[in-house]
C-alpha atoms as a PDB file:
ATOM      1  CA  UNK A   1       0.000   0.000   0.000  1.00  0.00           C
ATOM      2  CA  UNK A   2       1.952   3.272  -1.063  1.00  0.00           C
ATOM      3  CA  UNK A   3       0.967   5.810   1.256  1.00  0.00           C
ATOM      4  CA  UNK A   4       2.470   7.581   4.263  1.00  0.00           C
ATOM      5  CA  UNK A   5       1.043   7.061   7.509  1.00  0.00           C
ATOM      6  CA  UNK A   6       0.304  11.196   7.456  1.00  0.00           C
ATOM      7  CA  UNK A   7      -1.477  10.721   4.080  1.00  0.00           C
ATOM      8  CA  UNK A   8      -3.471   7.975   5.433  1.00  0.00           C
ATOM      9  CA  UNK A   9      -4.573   9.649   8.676  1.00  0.00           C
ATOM     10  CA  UNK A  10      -5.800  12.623   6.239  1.00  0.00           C
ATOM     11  CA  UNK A  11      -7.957  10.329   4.696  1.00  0.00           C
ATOM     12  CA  UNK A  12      -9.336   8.849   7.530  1.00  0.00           C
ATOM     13  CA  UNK A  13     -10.058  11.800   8.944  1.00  0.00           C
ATOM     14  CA  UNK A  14     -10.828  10.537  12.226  1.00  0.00           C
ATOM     15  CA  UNK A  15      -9.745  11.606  15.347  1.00  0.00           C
ATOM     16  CA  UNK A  16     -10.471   8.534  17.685  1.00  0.00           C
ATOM     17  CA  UNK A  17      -8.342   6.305  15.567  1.00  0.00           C
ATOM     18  CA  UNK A  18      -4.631   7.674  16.212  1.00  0.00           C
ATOM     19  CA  UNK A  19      -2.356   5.631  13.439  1.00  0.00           C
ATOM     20  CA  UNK A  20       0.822   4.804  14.322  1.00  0.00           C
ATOM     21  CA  UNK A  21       2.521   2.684  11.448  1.00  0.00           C
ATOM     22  CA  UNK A  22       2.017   0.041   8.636  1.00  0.00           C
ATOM     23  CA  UNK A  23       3.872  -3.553   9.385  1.00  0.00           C
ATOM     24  CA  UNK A  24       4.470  -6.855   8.019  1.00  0.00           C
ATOM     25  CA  UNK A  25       5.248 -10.081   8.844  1.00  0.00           C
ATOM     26  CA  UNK A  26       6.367 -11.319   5.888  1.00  0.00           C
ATOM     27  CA  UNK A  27       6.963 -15.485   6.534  1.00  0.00           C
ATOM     28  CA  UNK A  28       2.925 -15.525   7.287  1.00  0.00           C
ATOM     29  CA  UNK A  29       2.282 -13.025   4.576  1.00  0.00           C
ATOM     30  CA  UNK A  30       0.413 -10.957   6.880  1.00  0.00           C
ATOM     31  CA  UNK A  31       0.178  -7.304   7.291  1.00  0.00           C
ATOM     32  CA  UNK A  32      -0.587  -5.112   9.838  1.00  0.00           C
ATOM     33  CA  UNK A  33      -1.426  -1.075  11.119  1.00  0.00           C
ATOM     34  CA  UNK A  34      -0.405  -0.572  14.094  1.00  0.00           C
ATOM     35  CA  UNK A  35      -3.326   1.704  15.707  1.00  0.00           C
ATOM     36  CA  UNK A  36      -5.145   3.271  18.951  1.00  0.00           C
ATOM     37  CA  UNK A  37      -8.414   3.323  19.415  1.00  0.00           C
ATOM     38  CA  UNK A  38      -9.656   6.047  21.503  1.00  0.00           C
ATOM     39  CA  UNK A  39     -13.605   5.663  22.766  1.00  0.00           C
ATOM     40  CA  UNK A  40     -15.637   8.717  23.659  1.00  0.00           C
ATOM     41  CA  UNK A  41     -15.332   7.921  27.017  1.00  0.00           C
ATOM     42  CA  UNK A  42     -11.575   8.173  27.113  1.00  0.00           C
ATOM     43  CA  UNK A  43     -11.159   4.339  26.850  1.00  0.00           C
ATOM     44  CA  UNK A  44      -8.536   3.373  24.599  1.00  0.00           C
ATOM     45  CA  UNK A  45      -6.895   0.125  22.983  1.00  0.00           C
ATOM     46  CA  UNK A  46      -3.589  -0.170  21.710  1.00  0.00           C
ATOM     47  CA  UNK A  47      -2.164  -2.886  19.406  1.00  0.00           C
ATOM     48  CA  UNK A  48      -2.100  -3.967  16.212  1.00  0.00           C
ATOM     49  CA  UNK A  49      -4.625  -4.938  13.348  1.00  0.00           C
ATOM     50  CA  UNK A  50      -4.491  -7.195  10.578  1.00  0.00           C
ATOM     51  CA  UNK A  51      -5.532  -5.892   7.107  1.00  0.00           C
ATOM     52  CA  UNK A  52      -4.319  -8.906   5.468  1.00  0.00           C
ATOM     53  CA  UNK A  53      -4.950 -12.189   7.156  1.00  0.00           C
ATOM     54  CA  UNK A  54      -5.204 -15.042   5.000  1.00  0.00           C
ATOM     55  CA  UNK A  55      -7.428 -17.118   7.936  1.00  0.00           C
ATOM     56  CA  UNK A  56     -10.286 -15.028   8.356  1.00  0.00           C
ATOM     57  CA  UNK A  57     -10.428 -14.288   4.357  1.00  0.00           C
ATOM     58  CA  UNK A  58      -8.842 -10.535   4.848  1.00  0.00           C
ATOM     59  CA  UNK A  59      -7.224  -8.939   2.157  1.00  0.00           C
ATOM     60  CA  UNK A  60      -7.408  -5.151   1.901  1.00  0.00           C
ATOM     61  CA  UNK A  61      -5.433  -3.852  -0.891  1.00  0.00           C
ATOM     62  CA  UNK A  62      -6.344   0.283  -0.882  1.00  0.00           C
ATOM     63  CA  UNK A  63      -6.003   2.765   1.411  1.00  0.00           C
ATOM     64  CA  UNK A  64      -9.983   3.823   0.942  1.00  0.00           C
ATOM     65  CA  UNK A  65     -10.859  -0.378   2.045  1.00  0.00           C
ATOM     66  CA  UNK A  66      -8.549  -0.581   4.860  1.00  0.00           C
ATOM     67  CA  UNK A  67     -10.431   3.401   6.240  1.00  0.00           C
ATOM     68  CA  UNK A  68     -13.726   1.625   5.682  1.00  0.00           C
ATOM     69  CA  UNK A  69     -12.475  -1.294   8.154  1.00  0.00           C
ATOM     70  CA  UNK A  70     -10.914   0.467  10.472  1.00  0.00           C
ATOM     71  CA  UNK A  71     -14.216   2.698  10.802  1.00  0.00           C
ATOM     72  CA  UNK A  72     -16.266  -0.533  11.028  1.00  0.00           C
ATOM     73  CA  UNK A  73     -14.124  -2.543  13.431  1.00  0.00           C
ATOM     74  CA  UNK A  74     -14.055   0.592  15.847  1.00  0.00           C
ATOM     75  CA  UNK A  75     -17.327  -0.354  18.018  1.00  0.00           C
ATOM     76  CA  UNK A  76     -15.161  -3.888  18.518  1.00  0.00           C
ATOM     77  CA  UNK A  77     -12.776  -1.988  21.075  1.00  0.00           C
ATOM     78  CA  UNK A  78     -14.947   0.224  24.081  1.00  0.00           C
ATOM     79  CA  UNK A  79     -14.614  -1.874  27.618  1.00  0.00           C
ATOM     80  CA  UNK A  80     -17.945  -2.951  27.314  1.00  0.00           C
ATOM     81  CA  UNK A  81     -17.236  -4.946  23.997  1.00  0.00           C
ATOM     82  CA  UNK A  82     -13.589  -6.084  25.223  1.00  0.00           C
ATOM     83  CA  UNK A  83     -14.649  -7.416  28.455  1.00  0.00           C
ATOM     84  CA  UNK A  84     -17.604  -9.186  27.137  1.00  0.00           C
ATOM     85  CA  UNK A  85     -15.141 -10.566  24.301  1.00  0.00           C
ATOM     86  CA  UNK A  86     -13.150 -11.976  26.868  1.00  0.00           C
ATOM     87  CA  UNK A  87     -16.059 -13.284  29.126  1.00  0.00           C
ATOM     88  CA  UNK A  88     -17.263 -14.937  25.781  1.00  0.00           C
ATOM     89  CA  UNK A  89     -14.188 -16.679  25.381  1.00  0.00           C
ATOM     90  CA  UNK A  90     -13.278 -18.295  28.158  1.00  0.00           C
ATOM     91  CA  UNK A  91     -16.344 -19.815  28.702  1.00  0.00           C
ATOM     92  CA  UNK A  92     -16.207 -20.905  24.964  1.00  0.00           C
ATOM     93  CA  UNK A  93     -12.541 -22.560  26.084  1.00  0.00           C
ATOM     94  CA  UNK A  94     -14.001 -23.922  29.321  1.00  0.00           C
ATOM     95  CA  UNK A  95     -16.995 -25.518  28.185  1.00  0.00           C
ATOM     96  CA  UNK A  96     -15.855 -26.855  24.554  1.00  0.00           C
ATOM     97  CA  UNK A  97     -12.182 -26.942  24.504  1.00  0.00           C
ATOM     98  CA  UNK A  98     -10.838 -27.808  27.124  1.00  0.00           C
ATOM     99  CA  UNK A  99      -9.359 -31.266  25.907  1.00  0.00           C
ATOM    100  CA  UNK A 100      -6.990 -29.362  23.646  1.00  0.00           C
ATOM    101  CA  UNK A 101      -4.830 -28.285  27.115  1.00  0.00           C
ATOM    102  CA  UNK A 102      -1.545 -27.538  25.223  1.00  0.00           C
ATOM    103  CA  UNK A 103      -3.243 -25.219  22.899  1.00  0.00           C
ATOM    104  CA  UNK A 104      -5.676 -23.826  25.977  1.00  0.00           C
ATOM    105  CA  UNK A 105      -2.432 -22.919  27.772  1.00  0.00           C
ATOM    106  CA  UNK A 106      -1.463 -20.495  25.397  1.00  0.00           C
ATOM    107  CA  UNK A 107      -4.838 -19.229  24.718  1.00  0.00           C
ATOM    108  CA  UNK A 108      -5.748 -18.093  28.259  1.00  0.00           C
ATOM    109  CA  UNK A 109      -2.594 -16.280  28.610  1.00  0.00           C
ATOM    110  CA  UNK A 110      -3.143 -14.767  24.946  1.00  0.00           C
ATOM    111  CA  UNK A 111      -6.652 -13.556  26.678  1.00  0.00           C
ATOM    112  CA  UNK A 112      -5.319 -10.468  28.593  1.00  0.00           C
ATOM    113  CA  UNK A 113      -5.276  -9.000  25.144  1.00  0.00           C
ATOM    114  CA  UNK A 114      -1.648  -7.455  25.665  1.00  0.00           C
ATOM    115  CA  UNK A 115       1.321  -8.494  23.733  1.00  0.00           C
ATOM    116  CA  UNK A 116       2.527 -11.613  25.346  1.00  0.00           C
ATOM    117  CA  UNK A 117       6.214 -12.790  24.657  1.00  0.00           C
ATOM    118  CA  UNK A 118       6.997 -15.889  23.754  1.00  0.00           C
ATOM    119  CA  UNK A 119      10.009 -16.472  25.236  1.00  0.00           C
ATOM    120  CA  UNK A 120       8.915 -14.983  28.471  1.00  0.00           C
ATOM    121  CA  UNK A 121       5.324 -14.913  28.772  1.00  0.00           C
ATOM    122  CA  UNK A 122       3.556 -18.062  26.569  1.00  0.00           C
ATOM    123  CA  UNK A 123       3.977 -21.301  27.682  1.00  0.00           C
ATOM    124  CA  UNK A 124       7.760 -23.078  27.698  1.00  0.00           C
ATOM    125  CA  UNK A 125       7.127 -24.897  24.319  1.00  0.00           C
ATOM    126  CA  UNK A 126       9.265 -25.894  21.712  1.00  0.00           C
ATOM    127  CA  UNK A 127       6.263 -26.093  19.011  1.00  0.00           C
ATOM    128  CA  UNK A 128       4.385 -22.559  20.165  1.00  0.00           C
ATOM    129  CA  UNK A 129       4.297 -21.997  16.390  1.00  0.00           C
ATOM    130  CA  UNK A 130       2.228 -25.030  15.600  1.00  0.00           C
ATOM    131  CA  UNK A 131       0.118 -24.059  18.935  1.00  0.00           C
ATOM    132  CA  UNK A 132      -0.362 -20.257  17.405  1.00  0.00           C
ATOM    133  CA  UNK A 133      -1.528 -21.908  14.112  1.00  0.00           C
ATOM    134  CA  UNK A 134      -4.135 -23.388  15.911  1.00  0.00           C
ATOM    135  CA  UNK A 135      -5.738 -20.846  17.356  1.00  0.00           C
ATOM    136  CA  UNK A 136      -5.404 -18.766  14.257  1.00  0.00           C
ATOM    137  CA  UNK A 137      -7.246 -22.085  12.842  1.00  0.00           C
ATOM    138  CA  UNK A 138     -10.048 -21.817  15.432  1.00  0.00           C
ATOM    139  CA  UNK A 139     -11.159 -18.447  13.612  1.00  0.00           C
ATOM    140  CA  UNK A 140      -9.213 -15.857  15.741  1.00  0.00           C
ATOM    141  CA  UNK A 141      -7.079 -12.515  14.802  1.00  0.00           C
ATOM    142  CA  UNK A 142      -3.790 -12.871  15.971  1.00  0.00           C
ATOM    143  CA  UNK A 143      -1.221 -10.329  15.539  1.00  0.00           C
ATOM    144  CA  UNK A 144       2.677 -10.951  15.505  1.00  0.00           C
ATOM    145  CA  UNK A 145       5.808  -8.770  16.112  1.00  0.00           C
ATOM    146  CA  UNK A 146       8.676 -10.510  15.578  1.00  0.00           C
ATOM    147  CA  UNK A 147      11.093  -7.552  17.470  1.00  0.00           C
ATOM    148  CA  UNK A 148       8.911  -6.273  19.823  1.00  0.00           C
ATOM    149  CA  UNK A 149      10.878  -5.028  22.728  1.00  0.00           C
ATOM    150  CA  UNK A 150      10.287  -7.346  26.360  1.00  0.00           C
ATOM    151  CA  UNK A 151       9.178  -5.200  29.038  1.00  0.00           C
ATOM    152  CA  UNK A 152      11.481  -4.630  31.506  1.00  0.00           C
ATOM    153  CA  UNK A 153      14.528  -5.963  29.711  1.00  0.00           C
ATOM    154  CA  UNK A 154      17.009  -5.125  26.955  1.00  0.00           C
ATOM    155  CA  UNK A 155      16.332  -7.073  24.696  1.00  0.00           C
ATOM    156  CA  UNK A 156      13.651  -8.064  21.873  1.00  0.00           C
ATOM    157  CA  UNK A 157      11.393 -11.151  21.106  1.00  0.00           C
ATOM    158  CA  UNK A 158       8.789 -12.391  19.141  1.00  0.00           C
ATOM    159  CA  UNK A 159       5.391 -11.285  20.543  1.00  0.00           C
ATOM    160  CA  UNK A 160       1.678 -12.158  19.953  1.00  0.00           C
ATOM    161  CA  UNK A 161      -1.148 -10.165  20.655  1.00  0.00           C
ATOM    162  CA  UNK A 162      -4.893 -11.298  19.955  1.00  0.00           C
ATOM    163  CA  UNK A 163      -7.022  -8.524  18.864  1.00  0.00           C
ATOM    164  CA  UNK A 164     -10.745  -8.740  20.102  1.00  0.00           C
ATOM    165  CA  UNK A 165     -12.592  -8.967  17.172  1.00  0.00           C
ATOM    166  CA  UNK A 166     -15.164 -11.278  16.405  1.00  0.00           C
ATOM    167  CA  UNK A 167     -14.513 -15.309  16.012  1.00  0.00           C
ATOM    168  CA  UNK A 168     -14.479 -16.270  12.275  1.00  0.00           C
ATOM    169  CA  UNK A 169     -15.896 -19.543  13.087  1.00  0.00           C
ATOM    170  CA  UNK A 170     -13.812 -23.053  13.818  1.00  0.00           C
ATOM    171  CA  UNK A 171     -12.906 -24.011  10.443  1.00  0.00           C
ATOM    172  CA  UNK A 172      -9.023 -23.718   9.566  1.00  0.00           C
ATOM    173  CA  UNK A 173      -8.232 -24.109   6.132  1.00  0.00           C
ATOM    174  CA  UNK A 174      -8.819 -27.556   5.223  1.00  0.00           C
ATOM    175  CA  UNK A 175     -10.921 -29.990   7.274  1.00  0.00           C
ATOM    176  CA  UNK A 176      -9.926 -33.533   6.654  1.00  0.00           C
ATOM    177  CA  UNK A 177     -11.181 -36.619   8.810  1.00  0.00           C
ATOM    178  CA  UNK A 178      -8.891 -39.180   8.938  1.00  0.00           C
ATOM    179  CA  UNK A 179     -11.938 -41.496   6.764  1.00  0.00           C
ATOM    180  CA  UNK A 180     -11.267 -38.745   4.338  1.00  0.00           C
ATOM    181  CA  UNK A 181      -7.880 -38.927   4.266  1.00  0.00           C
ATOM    182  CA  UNK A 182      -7.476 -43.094   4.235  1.00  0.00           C
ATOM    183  CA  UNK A 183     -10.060 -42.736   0.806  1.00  0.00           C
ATOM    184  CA  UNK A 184      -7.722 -40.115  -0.543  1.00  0.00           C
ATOM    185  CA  UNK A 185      -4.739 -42.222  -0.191  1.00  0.00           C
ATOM    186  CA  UNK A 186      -6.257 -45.055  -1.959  1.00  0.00           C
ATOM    187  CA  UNK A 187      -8.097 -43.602  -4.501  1.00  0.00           C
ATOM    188  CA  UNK A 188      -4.669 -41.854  -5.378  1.00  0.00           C
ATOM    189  CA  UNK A 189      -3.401 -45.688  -4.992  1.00  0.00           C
ATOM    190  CA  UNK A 190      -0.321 -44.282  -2.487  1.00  0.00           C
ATOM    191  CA  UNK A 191       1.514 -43.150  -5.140  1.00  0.00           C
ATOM    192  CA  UNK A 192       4.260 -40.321  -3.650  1.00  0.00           C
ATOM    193  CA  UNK A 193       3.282 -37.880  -6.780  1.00  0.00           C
ATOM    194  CA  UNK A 194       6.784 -35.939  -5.886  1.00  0.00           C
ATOM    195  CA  UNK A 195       8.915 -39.064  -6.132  1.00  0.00           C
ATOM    196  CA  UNK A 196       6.591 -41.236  -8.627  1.00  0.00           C
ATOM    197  CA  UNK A 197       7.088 -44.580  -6.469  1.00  0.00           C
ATOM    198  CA  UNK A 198       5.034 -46.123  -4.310  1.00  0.00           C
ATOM    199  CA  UNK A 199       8.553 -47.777  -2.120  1.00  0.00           C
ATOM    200  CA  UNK A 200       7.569 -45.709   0.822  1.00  0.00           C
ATOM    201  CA  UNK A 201       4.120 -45.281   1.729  1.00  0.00           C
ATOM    202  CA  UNK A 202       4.249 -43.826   5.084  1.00  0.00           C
ATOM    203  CA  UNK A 203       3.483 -40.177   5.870  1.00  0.00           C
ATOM    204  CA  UNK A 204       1.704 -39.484   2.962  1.00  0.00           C
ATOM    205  CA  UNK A 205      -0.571 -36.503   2.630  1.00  0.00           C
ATOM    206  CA  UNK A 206      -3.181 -35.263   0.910  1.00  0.00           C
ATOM    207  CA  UNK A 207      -1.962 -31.809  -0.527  1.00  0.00           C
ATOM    208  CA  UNK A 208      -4.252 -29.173  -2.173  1.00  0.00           C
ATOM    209  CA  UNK A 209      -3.276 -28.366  -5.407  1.00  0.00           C
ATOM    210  CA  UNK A 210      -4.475 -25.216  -5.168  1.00  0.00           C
ATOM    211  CA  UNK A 211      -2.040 -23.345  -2.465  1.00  0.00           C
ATOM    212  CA  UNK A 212      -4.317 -22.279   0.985  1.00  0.00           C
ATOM    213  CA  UNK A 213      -2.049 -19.019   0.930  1.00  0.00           C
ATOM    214  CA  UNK A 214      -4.418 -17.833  -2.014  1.00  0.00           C
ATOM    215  CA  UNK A 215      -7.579 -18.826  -0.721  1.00  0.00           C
ATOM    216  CA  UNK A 216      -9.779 -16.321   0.907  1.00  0.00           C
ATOM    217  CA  UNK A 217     -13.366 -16.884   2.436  1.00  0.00           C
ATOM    218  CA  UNK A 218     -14.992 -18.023  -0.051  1.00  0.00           C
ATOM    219  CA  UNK A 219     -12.644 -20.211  -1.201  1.00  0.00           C
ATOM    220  CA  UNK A 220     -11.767 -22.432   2.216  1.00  0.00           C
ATOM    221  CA  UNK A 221     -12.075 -26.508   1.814  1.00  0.00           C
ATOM    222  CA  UNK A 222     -14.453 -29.036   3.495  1.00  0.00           C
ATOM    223  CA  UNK A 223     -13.675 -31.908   2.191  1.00  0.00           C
ATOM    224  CA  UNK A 224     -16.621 -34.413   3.227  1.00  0.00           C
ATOM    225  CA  UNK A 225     -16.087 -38.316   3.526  1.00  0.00           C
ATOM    226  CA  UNK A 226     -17.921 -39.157   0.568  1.00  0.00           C
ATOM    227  CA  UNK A 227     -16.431 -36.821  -2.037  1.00  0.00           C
ATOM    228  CA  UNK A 228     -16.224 -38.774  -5.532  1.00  0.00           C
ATOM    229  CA  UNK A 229     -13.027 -39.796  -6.622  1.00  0.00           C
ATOM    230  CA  UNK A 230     -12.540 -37.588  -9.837  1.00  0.00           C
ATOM    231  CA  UNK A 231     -12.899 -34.749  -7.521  1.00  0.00           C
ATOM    232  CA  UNK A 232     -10.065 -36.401  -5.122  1.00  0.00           C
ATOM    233  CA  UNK A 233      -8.083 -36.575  -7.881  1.00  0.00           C
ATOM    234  CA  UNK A 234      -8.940 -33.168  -9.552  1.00  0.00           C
ATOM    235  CA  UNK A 235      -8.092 -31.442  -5.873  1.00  0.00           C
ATOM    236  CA  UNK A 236      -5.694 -33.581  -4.240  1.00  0.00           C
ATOM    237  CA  UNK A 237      -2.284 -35.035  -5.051  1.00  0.00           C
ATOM    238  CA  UNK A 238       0.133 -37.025  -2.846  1.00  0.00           C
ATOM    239  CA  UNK A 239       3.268 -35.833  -1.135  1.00  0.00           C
ATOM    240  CA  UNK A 240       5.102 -36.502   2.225  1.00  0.00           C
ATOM    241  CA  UNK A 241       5.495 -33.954   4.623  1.00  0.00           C
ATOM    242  CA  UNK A 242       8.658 -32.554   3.824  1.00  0.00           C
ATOM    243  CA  UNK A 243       7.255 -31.877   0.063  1.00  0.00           C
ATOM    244  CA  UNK A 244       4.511 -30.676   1.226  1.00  0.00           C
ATOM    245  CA  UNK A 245       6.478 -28.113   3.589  1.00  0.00           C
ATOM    246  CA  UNK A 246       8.399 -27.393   0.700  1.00  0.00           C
ATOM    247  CA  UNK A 247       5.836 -26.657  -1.461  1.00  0.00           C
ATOM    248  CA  UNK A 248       4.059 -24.164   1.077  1.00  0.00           C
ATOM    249  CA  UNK A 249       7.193 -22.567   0.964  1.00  0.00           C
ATOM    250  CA  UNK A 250       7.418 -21.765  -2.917  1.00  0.00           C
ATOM    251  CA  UNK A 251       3.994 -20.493  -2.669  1.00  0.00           C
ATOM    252  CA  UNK A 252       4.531 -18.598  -0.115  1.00  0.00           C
ATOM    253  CA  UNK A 253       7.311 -16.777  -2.344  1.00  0.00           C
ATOM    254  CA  UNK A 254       5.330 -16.762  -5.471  1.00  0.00           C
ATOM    255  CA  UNK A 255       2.547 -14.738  -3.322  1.00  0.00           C
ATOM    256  CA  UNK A 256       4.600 -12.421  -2.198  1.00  0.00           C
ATOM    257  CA  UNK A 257       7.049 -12.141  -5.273  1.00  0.00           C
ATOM    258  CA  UNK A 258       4.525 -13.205  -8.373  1.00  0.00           C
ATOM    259  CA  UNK A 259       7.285 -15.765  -9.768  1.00  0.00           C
ATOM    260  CA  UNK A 260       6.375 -18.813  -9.798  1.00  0.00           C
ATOM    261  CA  UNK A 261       8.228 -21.802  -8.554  1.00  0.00           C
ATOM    262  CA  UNK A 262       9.929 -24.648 -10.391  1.00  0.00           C
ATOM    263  CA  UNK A 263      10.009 -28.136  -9.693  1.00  0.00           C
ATOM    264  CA  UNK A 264      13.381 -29.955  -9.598  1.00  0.00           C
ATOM    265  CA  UNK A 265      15.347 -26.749 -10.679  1.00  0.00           C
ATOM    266  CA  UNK A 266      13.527 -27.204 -14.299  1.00  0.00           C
ATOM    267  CA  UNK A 267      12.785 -23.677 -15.619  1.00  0.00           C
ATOM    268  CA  UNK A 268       9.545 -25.201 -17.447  1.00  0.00           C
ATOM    269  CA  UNK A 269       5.896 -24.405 -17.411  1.00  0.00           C
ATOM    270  CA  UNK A 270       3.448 -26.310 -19.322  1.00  0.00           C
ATOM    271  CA  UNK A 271       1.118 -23.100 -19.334  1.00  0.00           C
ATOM    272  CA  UNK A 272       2.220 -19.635 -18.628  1.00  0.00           C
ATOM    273  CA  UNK A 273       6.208 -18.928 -17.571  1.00  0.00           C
ATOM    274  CA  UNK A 274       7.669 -17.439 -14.362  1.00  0.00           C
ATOM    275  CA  UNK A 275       5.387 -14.639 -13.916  1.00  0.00           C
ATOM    276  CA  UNK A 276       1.877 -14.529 -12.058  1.00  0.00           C
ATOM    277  CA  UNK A 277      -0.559 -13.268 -14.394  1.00  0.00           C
ATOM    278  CA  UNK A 278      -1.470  -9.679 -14.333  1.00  0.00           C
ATOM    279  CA  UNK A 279      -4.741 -10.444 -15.000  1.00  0.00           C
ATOM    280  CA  UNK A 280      -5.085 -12.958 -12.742  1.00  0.00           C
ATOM    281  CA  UNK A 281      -6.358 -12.145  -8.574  1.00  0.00           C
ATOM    282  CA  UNK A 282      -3.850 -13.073  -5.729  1.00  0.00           C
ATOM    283  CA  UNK A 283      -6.463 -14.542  -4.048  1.00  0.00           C
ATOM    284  CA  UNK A 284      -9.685 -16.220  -4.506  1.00  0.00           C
ATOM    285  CA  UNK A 285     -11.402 -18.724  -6.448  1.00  0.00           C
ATOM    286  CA  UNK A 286      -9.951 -17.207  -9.949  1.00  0.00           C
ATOM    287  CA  UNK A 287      -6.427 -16.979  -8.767  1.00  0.00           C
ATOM    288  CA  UNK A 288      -5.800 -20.852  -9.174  1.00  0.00           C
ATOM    289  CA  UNK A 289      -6.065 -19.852 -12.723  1.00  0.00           C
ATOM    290  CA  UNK A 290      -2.628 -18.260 -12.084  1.00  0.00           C
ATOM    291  CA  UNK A 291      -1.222 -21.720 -10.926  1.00  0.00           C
ATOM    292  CA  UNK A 292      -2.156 -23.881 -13.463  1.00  0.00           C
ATOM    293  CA  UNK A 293       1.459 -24.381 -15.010  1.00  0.00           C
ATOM    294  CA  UNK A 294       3.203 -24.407 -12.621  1.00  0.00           C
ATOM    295  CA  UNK A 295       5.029 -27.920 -11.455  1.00  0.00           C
ATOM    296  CA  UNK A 296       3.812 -27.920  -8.030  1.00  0.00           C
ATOM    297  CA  UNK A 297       0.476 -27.160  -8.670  1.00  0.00           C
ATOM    298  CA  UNK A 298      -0.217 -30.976 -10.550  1.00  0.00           C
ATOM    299  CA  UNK A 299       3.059 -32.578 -10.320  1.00  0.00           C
ATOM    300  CA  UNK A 300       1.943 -35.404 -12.519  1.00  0.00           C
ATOM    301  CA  UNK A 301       0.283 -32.614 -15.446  1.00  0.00           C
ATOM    302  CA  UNK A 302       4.337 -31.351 -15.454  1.00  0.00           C
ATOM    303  CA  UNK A 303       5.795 -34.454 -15.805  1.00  0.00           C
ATOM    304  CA  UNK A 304       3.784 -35.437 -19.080  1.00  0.00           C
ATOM    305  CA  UNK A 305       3.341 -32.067 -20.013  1.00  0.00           C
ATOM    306  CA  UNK A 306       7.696 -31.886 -19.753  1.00  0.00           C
ATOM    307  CA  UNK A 307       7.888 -35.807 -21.206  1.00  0.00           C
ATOM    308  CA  UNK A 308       5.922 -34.723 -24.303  1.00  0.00           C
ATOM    309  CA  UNK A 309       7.921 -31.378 -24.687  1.00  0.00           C
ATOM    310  CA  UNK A 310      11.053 -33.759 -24.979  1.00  0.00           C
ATOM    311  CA  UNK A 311       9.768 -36.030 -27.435  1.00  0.00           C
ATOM    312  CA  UNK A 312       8.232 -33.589 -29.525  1.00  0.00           C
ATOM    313  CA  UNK A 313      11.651 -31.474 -29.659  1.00  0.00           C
ATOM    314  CA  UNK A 314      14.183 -34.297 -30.257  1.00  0.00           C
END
């Protein structure tokens, strides 16, 4: 977004929403503006908020959208709202989670609503970044600084705040039942798509073609036990885990960069080259347009596509 924070605090043009500064966290692909909310009755929040947030289907591009948000999230942040927020919550996490206790560790702390530290505040885990995920998973706005300064010491950390805004629903990005997932593997007959071999048949996954860093709320997966097979197979292919790491990883890039990835260090494409599409979305249900090409997308649709470009040019 090219504009200065004074140019955008002209335009919003409001004086009980005091910007401070635009932010991103660029390994989630998130972005942020850092703001304070001031209520009429002198009651103020400070922190961050999200403006785009891939897990709650946010993805404000212009200055004019993200003025129209901040305007509507505004009645989120008096005491009244905040404290009932919280109230809300931690019945939700008494009464219906609490057999995720890992996760529920780092949630209640997270519900003071301050920036919490994860070094020094969050719970003493190795995997808090898998725990974060989860909540973010659950439907909740999380905001991350990665050099936020620890209070009372000299020295920075990563911190996470959660911002009190409504719960976009327990969902995540792709909800697979381990039926689901069993039928997937067999209908794709356990073939490692990456590889080509079925020799080792452990840890495969299901991955979605279509990259979740591009989907938005219209666009997130269910995918029911009895889906037909031809969609299985039109959706899903296999990988292990590291792959599929991997391949979360080139997307990642190619949303934030708009080159593509290649597969094996081969520089081909069987549709398209290197470039995202200009007139192609980022995000949505038209933007897999844009990844239809590319070798991670359909591993298998390269490998012919590549196999028939060498035959055809010997």
């Amino acid at each position: 977004m090219e504009i200065t924070i004074e140019e955008f605090s002209e335009l919003l043009d409001n004086k009980y929403i005091i910007v401070e500064a635009f932010r991103e966290h660029s390994k989630a692909s998130e972005k942020y503006i850092d703001v304070t909310f001031v209520q009429k009755d002198g009651y103020t929040w400070k922190g961050s908020i999200p403006y785009f947030y891939r897990r709650t289907g946010l993805f404000i591009e212009t200055a004019n959208d993200l003025v129209d948000y901040l305007n509507e999230i505004y009645p989120h942040f008096t005491k009244n709202e905040i404290e009932k927020f919280q109230a809300t919550e931690k019945k939700r996490w008494n009464d219906e989670m609490s057999g995720k206790k890992t996760t529920k560790g780092f949630f209640d702390k997270l519900l003071d609503l301050d920036w919490n530290s994860v070094k020094y505040d969050l719970p003493n885990n190795p995997n808090w970044a898998r725990r974060i995920q989860d909540i973010k998973e659950f439907g909740y706005t999380l905001a991350t600084d990665t050099r936020r300064t620890v209070k009372g010491k000299y020295e920075t950390d990563t911190h996470i705040l959660l911002v009190p805004l409504p719960k976009g629903g327990v969902t995540g990005y792709e909800v697979m039942s381990p039926a689901f997932k069993a039928k997937a593997i067999a209908v794709m007959e356990s073939i490692n798509v990456y590889e080509f071999s079925k020799a080792n048949k452990h840890g495969l996954l299901p991955d979605h073609k279509f990259p979740e860093i591009r989907w938005d709320e219209e666009t997130r997966a269910e995918n029911p036990d009895e889906m037909p097979e031809k969609e299985i197979k039109e959706k899903f292919q296999l990988v292990d885990n590291q792959r599929n790491q991997q391949k979360r990883e080139v997307c990642r890039k190619c949303f934030q960069t708009g080159k593509r990835g290649t597969l094996y260090g081969i520089n081909f494409f069987y549709q398209g080259n290197e470039n995202w599409p200009d007139d192609i979305p980022k995000v949505g249900k038209d933007a897999e347009k844009g990844c239809v090409g590319c070798g991670w997308y359909d591993i298998q649709k390269w490998r012919e596509s590549l196999n028939q470009f060498i035959e055809e040019n010997k």
